[in-house]
Protein backbone atom coordinates (compact mmCIF):
# COMPACT_ATOMS: atom_id res chain seq x y z
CA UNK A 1 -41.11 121.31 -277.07
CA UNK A 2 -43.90 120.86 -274.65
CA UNK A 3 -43.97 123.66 -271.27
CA UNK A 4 -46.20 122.49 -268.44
CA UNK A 5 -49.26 125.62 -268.44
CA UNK A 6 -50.20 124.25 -264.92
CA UNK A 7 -50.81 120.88 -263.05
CA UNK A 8 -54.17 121.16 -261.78
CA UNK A 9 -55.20 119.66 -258.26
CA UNK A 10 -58.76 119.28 -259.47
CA UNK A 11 -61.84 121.48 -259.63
CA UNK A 12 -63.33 119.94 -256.20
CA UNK A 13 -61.63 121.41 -253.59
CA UNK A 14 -62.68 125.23 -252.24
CA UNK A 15 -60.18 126.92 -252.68
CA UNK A 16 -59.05 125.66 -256.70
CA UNK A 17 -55.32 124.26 -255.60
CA UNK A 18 -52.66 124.14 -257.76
CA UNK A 19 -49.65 121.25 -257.45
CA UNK A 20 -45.99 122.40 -258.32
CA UNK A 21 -44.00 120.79 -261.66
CA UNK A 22 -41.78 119.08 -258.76
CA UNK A 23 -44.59 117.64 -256.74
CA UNK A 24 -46.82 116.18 -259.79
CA UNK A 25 -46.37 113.10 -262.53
CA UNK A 26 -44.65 114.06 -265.04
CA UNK A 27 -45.99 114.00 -269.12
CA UNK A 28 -43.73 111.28 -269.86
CA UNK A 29 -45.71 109.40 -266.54
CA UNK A 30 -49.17 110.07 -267.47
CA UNK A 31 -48.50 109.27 -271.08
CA UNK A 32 -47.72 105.59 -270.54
CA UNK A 33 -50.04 105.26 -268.30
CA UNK A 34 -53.48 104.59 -269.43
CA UNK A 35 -54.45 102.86 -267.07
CA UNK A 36 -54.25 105.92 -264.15
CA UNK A 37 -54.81 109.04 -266.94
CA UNK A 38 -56.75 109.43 -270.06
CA UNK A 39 -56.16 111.93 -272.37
CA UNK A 40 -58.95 114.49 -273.01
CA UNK A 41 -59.95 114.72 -276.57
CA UNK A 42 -58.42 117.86 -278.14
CA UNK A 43 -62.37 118.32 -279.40
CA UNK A 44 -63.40 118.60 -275.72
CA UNK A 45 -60.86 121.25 -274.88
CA UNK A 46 -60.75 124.87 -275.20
CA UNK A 47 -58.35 127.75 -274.56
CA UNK A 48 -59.57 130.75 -272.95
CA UNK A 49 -56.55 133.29 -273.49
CA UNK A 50 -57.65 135.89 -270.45
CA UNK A 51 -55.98 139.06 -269.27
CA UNK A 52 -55.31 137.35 -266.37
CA UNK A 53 -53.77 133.91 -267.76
CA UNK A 54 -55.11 130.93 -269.46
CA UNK A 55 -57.88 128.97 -268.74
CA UNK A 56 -58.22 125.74 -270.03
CA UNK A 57 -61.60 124.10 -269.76
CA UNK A 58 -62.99 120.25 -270.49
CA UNK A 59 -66.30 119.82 -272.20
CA UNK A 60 -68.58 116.55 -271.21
CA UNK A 61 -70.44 116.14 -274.14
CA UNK A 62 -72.10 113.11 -273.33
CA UNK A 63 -74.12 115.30 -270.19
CA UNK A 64 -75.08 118.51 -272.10
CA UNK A 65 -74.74 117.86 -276.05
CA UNK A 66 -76.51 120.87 -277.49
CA UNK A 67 -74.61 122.96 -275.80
CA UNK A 68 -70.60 121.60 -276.22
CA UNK A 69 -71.88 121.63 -279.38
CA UNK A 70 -72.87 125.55 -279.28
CA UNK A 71 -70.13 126.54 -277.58
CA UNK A 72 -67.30 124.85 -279.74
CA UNK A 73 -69.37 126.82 -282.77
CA UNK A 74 -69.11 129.94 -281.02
CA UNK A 75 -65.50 129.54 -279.90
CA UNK A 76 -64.34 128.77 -283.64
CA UNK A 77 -66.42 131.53 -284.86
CA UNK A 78 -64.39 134.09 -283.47
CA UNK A 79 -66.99 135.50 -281.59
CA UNK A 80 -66.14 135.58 -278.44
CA UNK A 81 -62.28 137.37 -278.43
CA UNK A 82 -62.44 140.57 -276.95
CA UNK A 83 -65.30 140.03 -274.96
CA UNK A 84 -65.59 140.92 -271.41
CA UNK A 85 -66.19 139.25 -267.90
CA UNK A 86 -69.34 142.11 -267.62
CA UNK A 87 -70.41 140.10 -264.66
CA UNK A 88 -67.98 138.79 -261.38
CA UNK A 89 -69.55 138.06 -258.00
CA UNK A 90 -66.85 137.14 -255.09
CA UNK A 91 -67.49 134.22 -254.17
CA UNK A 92 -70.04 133.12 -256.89
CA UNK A 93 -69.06 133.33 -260.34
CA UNK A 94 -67.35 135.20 -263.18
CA UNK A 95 -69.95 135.52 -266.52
CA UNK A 96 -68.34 136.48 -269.93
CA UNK A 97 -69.88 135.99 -273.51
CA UNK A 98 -72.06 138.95 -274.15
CA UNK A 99 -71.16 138.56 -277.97
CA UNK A 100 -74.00 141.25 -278.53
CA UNK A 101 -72.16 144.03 -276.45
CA UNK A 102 -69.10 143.59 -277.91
CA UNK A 103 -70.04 142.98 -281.81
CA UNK A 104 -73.74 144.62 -281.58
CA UNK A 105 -75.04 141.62 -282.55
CA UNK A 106 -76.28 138.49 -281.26
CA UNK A 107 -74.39 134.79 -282.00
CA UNK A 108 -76.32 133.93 -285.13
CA UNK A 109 -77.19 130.85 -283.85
CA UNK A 110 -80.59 129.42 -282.02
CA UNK A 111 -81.23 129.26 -278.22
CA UNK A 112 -80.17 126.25 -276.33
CA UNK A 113 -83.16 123.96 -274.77
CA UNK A 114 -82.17 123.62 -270.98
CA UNK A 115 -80.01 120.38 -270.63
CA UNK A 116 -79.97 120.92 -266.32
CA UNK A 117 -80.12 116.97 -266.06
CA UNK A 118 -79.15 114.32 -268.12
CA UNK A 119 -80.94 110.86 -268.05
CA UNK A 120 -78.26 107.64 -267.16
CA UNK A 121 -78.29 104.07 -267.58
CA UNK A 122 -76.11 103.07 -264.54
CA UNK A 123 -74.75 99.79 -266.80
CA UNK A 124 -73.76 101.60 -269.64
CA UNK A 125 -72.63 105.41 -268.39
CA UNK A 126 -70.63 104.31 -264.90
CA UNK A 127 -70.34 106.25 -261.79
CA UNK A 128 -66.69 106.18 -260.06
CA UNK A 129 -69.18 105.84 -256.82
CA UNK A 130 -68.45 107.48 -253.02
CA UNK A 131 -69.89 104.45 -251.20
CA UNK A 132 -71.79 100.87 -252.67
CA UNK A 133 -72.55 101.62 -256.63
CA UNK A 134 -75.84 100.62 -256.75
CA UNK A 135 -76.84 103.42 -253.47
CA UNK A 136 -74.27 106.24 -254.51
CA UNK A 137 -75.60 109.52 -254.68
CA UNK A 138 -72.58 111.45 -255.42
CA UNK A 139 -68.79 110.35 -257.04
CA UNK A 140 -67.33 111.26 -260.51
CA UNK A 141 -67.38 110.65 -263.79
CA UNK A 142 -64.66 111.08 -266.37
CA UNK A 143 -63.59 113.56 -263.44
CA UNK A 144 -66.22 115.72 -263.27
CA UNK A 145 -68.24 115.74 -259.41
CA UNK A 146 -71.91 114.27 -260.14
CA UNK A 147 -75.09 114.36 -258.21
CA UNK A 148 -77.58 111.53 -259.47
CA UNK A 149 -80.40 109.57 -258.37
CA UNK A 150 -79.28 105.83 -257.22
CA UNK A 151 -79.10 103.21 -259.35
CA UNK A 152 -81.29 100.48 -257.85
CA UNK A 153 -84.43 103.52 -258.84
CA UNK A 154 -83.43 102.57 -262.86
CA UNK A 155 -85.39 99.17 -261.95
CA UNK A 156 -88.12 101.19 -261.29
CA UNK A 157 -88.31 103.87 -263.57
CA UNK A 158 -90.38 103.84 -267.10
CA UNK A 159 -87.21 104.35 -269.92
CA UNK A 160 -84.65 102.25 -266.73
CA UNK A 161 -82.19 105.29 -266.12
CA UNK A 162 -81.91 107.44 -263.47
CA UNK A 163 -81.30 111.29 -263.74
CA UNK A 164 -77.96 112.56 -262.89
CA UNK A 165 -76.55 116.21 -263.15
CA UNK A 166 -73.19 118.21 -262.94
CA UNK A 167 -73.36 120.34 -259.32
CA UNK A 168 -71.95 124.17 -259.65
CA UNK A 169 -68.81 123.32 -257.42
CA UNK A 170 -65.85 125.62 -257.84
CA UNK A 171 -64.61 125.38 -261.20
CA UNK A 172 -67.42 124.08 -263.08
CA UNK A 173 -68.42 125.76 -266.01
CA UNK A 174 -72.23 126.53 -266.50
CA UNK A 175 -74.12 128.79 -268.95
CA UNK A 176 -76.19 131.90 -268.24
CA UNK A 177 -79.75 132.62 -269.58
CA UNK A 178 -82.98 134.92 -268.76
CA UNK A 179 -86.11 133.66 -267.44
CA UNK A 180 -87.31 131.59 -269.97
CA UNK A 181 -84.98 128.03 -269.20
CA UNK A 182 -84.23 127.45 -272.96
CA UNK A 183 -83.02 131.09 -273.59
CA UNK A 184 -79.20 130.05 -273.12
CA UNK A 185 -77.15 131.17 -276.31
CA UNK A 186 -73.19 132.29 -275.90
CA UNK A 187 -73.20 133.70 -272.33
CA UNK A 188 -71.13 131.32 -270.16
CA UNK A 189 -70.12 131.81 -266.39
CA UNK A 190 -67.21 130.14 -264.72
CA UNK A 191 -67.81 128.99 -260.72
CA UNK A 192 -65.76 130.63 -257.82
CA UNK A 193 -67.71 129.10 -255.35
CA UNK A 194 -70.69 126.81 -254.69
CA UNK A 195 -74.18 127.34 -255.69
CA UNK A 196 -76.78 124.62 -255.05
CA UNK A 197 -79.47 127.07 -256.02
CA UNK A 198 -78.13 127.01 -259.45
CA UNK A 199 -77.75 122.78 -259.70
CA UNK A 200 -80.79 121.84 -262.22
CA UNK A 201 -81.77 125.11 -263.21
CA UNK A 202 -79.01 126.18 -265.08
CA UNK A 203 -76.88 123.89 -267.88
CA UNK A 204 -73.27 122.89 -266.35
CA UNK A 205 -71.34 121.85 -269.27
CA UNK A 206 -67.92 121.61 -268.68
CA UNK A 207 -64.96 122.22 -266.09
CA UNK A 208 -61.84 123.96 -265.65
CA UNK A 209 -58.88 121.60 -265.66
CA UNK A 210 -55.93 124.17 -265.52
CA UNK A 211 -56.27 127.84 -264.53
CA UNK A 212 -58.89 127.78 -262.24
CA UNK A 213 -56.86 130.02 -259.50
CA UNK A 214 -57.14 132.26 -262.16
CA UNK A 215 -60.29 132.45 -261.87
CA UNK A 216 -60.79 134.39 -258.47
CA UNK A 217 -58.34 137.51 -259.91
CA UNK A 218 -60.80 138.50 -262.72
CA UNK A 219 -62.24 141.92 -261.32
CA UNK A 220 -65.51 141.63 -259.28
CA UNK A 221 -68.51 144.42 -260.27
CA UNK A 222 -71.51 144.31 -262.51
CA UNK A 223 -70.68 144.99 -264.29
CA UNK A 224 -66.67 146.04 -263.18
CA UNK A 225 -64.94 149.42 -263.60
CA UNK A 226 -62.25 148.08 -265.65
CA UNK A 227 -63.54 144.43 -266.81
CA UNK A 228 -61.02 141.99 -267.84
CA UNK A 229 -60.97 140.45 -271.36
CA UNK A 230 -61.58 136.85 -273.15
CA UNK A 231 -58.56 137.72 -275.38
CA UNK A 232 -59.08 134.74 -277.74
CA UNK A 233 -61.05 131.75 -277.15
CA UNK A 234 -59.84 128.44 -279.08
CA UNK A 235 -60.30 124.88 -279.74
CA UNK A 236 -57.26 122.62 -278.85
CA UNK A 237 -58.41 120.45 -281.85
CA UNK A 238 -57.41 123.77 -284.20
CA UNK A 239 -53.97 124.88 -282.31
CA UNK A 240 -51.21 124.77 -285.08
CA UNK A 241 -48.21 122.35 -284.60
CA UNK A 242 -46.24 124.83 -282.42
CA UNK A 243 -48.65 125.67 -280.23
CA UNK A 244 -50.44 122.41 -279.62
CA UNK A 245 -52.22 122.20 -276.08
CA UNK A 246 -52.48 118.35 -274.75
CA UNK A 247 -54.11 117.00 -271.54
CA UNK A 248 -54.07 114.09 -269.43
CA UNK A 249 -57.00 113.78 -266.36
CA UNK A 250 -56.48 111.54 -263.79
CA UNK A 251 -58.88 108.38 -264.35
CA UNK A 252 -61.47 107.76 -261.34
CA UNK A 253 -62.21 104.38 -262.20
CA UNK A 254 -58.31 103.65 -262.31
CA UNK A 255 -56.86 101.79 -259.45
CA UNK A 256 -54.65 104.91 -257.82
CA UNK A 257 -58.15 106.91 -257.81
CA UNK A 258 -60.21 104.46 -256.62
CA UNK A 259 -57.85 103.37 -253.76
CA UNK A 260 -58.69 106.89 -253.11
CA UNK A 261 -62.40 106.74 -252.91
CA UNK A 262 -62.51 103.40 -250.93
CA UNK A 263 -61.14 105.33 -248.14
CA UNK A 264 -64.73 107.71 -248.37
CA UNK A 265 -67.75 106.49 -246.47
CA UNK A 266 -71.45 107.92 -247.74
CA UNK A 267 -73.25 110.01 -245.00
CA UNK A 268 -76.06 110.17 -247.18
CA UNK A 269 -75.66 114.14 -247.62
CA UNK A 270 -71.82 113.64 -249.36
CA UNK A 271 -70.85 117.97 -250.44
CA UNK A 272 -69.52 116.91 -253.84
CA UNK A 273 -67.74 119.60 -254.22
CA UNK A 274 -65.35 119.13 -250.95
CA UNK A 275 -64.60 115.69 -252.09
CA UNK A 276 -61.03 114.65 -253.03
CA UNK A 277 -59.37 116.95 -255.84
CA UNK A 278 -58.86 114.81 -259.75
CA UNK A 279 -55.91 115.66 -260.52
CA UNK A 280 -54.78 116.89 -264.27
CA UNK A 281 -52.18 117.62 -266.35
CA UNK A 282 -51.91 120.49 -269.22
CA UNK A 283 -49.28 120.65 -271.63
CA UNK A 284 -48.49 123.54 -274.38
């Protein structure tokens, strides 16, 4: 038997919004129709089991693959339960992973090269575009908010992609490091607000899809008085049968979502992160 965890407005709006059981599509809806909803690979999804709810968070692969593929290690490794969120800013972000302060010891595993952009061929890796698709500067994919250079500039460029990146909008998921851009190991930080300053500097990886409200009650300090705890971090791909966790996201390039975005016009100077909310879906 299935209990809806939460029903997720989307990780674009400031404040993260929540829609009521009553208000949003039912599992039975979204199943049948693949046309409005995919489902999110149980691969791409982990469980963060907090002392102040769960957090469920989508990986995008496909934008920063050395480091989904770090942090699914790490998460199956056990390494990060009991850890704490040493690290909370109001109105910035909350930063957890320290595997070294909890376990004395460091991950086991190598650094992460910075992956702050990834490289796009607009034909083959499509932008649900805010505006004409071959100008767009901002719009989704897979619905995750996405700053990238336009499309027409892959005519002009040497390898014919453009360079496109995940903005640290509310919600996003990004990953801490020192100095030194490829220092990034286990230390993650989840967004509470917006941080330009951060966008292609630091490696945004994936995005909260349920329990982002959450989010803003983890105890501010840095480090706080009284942190609160990763419990248990998991992979939805290793959940036994009774505890399976499914999830359906709201497809932008569906036609219910993209009668949404024709109503947008570009300015030129779009804030991707106040842009209409993708709706999702999380079942356990």
């Amino acid at each position: 038997m299935f209990r809806t965890i939460l029903i997720a407005a989307g990780l674009v709006c400031l404040p993260f919004s929540a829609a009521t059981a009553d208000t949003a599509p039912s599992l039975e809806v979204v199943s049948a129709d693949a046309e409005n909803w995919r489902a999110v690979d149980p691969e791409n999804l982990i469980l963060f089991e907090t002392t102040v709810g769960d957090v469920v968070i989508e990986i995008f692969p496909e934008v920063a693959p050395a480091h989904a593929t770090q942090f699914r290690a790490i998460v199956r490794s056990g390494d990060f339960d009991g850890t704490s969120f040493h690290r909370v800013i109001d109105d910035f972000m909350a930063q957890g992973g320290d595997v070294f302060a909890l376990h004395g010891r460091e991950s086991g595993l190598p650094d992460i090269p910075g992956e702050f952009t990834f490289r796009r061929d607009p034909a083959e890796m499509l932008l649900d575009p805010i505006g004409e698709a071959d100008t767009a500067r901002a719009g989704y994919m897979k619905g995750f908010p996405i700053l990238t250079q336009a499309a027409w500039l892959a005519d002009m460029s040497k390898d014919g992609l453009v360079q496109s990146y995940i903005p640290h909008c509310p919600g996003v998921v990004s990953t801490a490091r020192t100095d030194d851009p490829n220092s990034a190991n286990s230390q993650f930080f989840l967004m509470r607000g917006r941080a330009e300053h951060l966008d292609r500097q630091y490696t945004a990886w994936g995005r909260i899809i349920a329990g982002a409200d959450l989010v803003y009650d983890i105890k501010t300090g840095e480090p706080p008085a009284n942190p609160d705890i990763l419990q248990r971090a998991r992979m939805a791909a290793d959940l036994p049968e009774d505890e399976t966790l499914q999830a359906w996201v709201q497809r932008t390039d569906g036609p219910d979502f993209t009668a949404t975005l024709a109503d947008l016009a570009p300015t030129g100077d779009e804030d991707v992160c106040a842009l209409p909310a993708v709706p999702a879906l999380v079942v356990r």
